[in-house]
Protein backbone atom coordinates (compact mmCIF):
# COMPACT_ATOMS: atom_id res chain seq x y z
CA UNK A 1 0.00 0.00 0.00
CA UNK A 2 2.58 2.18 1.02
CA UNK A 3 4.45 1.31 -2.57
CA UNK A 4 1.18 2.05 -4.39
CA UNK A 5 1.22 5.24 -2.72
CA UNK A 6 4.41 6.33 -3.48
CA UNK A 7 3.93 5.89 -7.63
CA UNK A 8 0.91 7.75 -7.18
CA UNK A 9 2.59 10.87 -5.90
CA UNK A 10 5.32 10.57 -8.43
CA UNK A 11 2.96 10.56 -11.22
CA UNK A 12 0.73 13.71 -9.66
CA UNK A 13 3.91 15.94 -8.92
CA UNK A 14 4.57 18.31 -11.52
CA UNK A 15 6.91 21.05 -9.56
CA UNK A 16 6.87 22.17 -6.09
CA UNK A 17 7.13 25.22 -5.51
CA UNK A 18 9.27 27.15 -2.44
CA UNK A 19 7.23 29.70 -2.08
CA UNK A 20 3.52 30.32 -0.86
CA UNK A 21 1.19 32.48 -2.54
CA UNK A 22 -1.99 33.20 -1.75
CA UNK A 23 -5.22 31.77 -3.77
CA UNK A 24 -5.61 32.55 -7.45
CA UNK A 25 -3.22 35.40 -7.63
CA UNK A 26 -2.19 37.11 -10.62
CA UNK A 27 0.93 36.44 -11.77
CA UNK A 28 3.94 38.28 -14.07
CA UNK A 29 6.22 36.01 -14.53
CA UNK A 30 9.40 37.77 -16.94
CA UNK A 31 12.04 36.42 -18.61
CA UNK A 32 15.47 38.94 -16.82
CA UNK A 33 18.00 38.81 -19.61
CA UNK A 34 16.30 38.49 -22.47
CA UNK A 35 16.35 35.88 -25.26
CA UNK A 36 15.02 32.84 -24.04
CA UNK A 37 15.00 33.43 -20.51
CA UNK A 38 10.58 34.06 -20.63
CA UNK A 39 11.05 30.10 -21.62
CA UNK A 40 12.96 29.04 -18.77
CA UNK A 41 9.97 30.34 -17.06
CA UNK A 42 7.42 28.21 -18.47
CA UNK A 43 7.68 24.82 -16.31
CA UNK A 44 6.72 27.50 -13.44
CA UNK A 45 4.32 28.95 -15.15
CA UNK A 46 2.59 25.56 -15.72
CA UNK A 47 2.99 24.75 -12.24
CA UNK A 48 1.17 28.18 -10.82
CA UNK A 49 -1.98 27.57 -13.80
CA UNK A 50 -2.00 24.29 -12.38
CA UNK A 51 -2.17 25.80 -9.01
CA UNK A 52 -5.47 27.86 -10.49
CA UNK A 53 -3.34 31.27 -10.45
CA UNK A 54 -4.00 33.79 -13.37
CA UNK A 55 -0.27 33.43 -15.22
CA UNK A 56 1.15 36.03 -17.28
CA UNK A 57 4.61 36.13 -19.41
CA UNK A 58 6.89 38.92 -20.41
CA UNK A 59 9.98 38.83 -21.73
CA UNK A 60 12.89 41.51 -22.11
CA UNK A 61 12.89 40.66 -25.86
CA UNK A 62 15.70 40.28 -28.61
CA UNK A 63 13.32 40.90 -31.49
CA UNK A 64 13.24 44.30 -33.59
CA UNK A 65 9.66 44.80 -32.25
CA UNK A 66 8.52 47.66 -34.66
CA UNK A 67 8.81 44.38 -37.61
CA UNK A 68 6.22 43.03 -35.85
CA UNK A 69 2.97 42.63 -37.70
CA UNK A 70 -0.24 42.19 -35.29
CA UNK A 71 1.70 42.98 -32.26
CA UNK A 72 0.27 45.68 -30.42
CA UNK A 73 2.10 48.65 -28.39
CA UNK A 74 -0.18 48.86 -25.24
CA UNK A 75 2.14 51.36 -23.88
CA UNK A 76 5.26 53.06 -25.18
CA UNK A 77 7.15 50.43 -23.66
CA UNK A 78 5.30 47.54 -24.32
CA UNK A 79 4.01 45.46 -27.10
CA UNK A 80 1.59 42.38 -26.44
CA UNK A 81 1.93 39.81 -29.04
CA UNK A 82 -0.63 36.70 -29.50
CA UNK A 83 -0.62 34.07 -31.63
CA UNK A 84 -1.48 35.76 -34.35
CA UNK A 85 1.79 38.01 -34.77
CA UNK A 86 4.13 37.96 -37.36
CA UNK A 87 7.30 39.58 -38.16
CA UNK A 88 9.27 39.89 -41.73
CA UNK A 89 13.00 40.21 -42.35
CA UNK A 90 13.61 37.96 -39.10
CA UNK A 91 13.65 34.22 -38.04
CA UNK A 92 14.40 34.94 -34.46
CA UNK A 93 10.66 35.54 -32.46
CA UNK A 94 10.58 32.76 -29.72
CA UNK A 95 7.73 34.91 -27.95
CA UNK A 96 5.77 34.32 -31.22
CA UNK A 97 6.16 30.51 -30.94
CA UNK A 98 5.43 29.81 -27.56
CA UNK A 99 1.87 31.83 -27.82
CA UNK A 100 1.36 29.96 -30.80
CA UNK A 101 2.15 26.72 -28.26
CA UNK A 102 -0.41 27.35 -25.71
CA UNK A 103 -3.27 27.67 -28.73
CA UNK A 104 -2.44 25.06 -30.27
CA UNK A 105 -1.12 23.01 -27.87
CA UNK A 106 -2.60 23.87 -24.51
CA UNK A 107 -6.60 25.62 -26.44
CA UNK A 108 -5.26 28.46 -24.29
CA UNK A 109 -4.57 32.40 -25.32
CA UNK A 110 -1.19 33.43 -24.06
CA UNK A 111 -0.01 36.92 -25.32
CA UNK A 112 3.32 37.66 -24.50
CA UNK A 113 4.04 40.94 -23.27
CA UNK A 114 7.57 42.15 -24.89
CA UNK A 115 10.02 44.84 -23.57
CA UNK A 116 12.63 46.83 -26.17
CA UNK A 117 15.97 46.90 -25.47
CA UNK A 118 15.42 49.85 -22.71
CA UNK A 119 17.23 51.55 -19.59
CA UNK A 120 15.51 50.82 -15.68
CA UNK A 121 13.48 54.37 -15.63
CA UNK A 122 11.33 53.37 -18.36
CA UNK A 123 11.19 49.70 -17.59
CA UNK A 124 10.28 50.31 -14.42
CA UNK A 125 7.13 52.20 -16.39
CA UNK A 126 6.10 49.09 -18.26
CA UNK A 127 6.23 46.87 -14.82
CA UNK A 128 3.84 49.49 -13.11
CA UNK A 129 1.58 50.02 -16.51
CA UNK A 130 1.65 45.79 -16.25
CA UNK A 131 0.95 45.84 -12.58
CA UNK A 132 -2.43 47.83 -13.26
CA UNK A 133 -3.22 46.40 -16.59
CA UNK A 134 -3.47 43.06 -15.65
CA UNK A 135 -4.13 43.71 -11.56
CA UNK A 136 -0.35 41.70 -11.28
CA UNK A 137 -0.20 40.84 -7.40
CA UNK A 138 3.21 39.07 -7.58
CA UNK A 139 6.36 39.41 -10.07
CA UNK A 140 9.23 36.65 -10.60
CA UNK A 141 11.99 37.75 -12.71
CA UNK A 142 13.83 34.47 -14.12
CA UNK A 143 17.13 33.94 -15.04
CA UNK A 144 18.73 31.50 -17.32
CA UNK A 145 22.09 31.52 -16.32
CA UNK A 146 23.59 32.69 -12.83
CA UNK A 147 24.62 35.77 -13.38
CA UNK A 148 21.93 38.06 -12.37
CA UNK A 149 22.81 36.81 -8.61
CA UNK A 150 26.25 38.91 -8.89
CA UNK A 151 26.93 41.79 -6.40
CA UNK A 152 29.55 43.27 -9.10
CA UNK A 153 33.09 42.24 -8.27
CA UNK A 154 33.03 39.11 -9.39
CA UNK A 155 35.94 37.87 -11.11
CA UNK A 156 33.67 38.04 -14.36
CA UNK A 157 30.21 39.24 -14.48
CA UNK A 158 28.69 37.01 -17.57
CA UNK A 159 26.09 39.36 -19.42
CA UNK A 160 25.07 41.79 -16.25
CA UNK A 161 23.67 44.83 -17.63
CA UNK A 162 19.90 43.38 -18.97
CA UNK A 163 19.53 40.95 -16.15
CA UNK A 164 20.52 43.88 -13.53
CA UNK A 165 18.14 45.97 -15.39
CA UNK A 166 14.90 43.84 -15.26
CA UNK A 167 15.77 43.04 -11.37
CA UNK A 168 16.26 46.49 -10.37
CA UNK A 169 13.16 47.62 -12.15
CA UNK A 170 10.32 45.44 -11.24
CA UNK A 171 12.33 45.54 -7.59
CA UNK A 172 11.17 49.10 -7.67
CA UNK A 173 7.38 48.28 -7.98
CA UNK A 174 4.86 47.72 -5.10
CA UNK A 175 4.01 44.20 -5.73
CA UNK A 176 2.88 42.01 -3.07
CA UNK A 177 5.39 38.94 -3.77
CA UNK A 178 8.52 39.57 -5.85
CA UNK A 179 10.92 36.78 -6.46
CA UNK A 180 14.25 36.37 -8.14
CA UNK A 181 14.71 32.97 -9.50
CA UNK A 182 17.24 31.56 -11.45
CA UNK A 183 18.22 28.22 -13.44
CA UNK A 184 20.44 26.25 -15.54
CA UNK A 185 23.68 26.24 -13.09
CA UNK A 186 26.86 25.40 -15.07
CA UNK A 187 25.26 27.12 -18.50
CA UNK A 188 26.95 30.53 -17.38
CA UNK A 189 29.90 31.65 -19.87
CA UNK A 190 31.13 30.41 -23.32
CA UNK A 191 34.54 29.86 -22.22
CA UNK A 192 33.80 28.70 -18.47
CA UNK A 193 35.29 32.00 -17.15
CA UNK A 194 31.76 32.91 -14.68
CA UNK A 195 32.73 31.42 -11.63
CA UNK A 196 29.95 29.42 -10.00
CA UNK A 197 31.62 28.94 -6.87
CA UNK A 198 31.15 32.69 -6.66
CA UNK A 199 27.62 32.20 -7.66
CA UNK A 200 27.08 29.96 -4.59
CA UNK A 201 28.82 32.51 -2.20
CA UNK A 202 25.96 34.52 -3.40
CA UNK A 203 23.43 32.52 -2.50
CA UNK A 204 25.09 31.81 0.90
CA UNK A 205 24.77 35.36 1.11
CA UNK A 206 20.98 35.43 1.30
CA UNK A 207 20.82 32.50 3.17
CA UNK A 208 22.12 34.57 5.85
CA UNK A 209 20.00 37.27 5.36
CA UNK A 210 17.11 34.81 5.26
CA UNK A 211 16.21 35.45 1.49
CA UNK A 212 17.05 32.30 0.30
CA UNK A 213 13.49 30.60 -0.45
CA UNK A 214 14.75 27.02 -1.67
CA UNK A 215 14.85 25.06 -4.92
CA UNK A 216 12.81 23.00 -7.46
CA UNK A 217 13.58 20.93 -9.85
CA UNK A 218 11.87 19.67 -13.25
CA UNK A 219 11.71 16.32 -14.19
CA UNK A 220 11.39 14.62 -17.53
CA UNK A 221 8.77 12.08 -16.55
CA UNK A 222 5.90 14.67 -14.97
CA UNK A 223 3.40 16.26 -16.80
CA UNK A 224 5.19 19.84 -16.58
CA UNK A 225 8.31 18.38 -17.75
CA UNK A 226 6.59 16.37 -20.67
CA UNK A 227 4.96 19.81 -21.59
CA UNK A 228 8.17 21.81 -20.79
CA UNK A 229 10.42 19.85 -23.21
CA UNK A 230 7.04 19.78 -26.15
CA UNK A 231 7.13 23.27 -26.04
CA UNK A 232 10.96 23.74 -26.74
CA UNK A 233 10.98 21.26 -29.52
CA UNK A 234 8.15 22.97 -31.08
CA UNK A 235 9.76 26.04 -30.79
CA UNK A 236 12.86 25.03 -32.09
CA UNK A 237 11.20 23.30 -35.05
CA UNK A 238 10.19 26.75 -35.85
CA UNK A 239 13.43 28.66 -36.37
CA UNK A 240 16.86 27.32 -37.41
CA UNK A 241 19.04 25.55 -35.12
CA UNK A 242 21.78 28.57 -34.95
CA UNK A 243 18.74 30.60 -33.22
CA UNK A 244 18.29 27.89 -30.87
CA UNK A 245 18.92 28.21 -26.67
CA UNK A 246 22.35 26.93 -25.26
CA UNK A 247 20.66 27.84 -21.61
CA UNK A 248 17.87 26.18 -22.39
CA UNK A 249 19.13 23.16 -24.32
CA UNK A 250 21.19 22.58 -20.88
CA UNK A 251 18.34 22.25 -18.72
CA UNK A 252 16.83 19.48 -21.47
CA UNK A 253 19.91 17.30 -21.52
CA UNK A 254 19.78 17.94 -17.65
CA UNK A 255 16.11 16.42 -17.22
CA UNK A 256 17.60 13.51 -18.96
CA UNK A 257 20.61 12.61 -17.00
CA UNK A 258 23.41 14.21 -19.00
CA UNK A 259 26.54 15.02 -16.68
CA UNK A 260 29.54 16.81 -17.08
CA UNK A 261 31.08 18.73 -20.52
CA UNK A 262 28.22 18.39 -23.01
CA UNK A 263 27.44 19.93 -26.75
CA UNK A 264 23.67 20.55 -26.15
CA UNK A 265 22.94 21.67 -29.39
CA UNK A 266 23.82 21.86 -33.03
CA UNK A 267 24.29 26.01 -32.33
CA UNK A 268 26.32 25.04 -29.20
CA UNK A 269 30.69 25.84 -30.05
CA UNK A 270 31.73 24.84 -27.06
CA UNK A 271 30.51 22.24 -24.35
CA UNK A 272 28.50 22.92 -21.14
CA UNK A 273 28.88 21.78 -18.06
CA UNK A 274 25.44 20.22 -17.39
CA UNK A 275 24.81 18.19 -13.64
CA UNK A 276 21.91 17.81 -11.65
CA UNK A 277 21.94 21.30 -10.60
CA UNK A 278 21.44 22.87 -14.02
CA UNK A 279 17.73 21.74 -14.01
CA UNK A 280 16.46 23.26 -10.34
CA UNK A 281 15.14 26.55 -10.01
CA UNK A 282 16.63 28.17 -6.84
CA UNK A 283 14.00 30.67 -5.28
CA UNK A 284 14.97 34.32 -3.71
CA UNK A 285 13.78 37.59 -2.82
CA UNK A 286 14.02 39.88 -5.64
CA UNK A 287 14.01 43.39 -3.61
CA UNK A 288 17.42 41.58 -1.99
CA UNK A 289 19.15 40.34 -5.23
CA UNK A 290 18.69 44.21 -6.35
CA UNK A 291 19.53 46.14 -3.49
CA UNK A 292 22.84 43.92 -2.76
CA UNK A 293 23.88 44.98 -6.00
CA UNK A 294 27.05 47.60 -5.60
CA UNK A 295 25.91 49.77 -8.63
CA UNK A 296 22.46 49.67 -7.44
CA UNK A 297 22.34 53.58 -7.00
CA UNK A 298 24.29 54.53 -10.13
CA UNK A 299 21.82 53.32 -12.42
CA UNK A 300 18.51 54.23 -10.82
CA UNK A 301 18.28 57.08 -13.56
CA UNK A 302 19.18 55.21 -16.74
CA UNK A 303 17.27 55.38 -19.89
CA UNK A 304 19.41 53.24 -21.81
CA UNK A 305 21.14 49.79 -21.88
CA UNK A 306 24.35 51.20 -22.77
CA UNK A 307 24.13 53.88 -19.56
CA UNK A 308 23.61 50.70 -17.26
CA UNK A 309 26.68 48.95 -18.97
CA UNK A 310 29.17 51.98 -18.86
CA UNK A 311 28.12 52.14 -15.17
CA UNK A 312 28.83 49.10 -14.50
CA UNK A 313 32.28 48.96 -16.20
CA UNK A 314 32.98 52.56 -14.04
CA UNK A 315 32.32 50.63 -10.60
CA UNK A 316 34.31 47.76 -11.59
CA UNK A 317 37.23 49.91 -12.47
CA UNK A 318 37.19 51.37 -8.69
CA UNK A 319 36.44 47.92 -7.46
CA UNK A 320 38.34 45.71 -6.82
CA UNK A 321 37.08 42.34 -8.65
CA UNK A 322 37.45 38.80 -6.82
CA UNK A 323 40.19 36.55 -7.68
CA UNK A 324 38.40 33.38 -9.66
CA UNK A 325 37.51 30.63 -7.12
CA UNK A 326 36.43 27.40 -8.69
CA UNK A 327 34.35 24.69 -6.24
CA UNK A 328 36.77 22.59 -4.30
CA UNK A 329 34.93 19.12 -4.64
């Protein structure tokens, strides 16, 4: 009885969650750095409509947005596409595929509400226009990749100015739950130079601040990780393998076992270091994650991606950056 029990539960969990919200809230969920990172928010996402919240996605988007046909600017920083979008001169529009997913996948309409390429004052607009728009209660900004965890002296700070710009900006907003949550650990860096031992001290960090939530992890055999990995491959069969995710493609050959150096796709130059940790979401406090940042301040009045990076290179020239550390085990 006790076995019968136990295969029961492992074919009903889909994710658990290490956080508590309360009943049918309404949800942002956004992807922080762009690209592909709205996707490594989905299993969540599946997880929270399963839950019976109201889900929505955003993403800070890589696509020339004025090409878009049938997208719609609901503010000046912020264009909702649907299903029904299209875009010319381009074969890069994930956010396209995956709303086209949920309708013909999942019978459901899921617009996807894209940012331009745009500085923390006026993203900070589109997270309050969003927070009223849609009545958001909660925001979680996720990361694919580790580097949106980084204080600033790191011996190398990955991509830091788009990530640092979504968390500081929806930090800003009054919503009632804001999380920072990140994935795919070991994905971080072409050339392996992000240290993830530094990552780690990070988290240790908010552990001891108490911000520090706990992890999940997706797994190829439950229902969100069956829909998870269907909704990748679609996507991918949509555009051409060199416009494919490296981050994401980790996480996949993660839910199947993969350890260690590892070409995860046909884009992919270089291998990734894929384990067990790459597919677990680790859960913190996104008001923390932006204040602890050392160039938090500084960029409070940027308009611009470029004005958050040239601050950023400014503090890390008076800083002085952490020798590399690598995990001693």
């Amino acid at each position: 009885m006790i076995l019968d029990l136990r295969v029961n539960l492992r074919e009903i969990s889909i994710m658990l969650l290490p956080i508590n919200l309360n009943k049918k809230s309404n949800i942002l969920l956004a992807g922080a750095g762009g690209g592909y990172d709205f996707l490594c928010s989905l299993p969540i996402a599946l997880k929270l409509i399963e839950q019976g919240h109201n889900v929505f996605i955003a993403n800070y988007s890589f696509t020339y947005l004025n090409s878009v046909t049938n997208g719609k600017w609901i503010s000046p920083e912020i264009m909702e596409i649907t299903y029904k979008s299209s875009i010319e001169g381009t074969d890069y529009f994930p956010e396209l595929y995956l709303s086209k997913w949920f309708k013909e996948i999942k019978k459901v309409d899921m617009p996807i509400y894209c940012f331009p390429r745009i500085g923390i004052k006026p993203l900070y607009k589109a997270y309050e226009f969003l927070k009223k728009f849609l009545d958001i209660t909660d925001v979680m900004i996720v990361d694919g990749g580790v580097d949106g965890i980084f204080k600033g002296d790191e011996y190398d700070l990955g991509t830091p100015s788009m990530d640092s710009i979504s968390i500081i900006s929806s930090s800003l907003n009054d919503f009632e739950h804001k999380y920072y949550i990140f994935t795919a650990f070991g994905s971080e860096g072409a050339n392996k130079e992000v240290s993830h031992a530094e990552a780690l001290n990070r988290v240790s960090d908010l552990i001891k601040e108490d911000k520090f939530f706990g992890v999940a992890s997706i797994l190829k055999n439950t229902e969100t990780g069956k829909e998870f990995v269907q909704a990748v491959e679609y996507i991918y069969k949509n555009m051409p393998s060199e416009k494919h995710s490296n981050i994401v493609s980790s996480i996949i050959k993660a839910m199947s076992g993969n350890f260690g150096d590892t070409l995860v796709n046909e884009k992919a130059t270089s291998p990734i270091w894929v384990s067990a940790l790459t597919n677990m979401y680790w859960f913190f406090d996104l008001d923390a994650v932006a204040k602890m940042k050392l160039f938090y301040n500084d960029v409070l009045q940027t308009e611009t991606v470029e004005e958050v990076a040239n601050v950023i290179e400014l503090i890390r020239e008076t800083k002085k950056s952490c020798i590399r550390s690598n995990i001693p085990i």
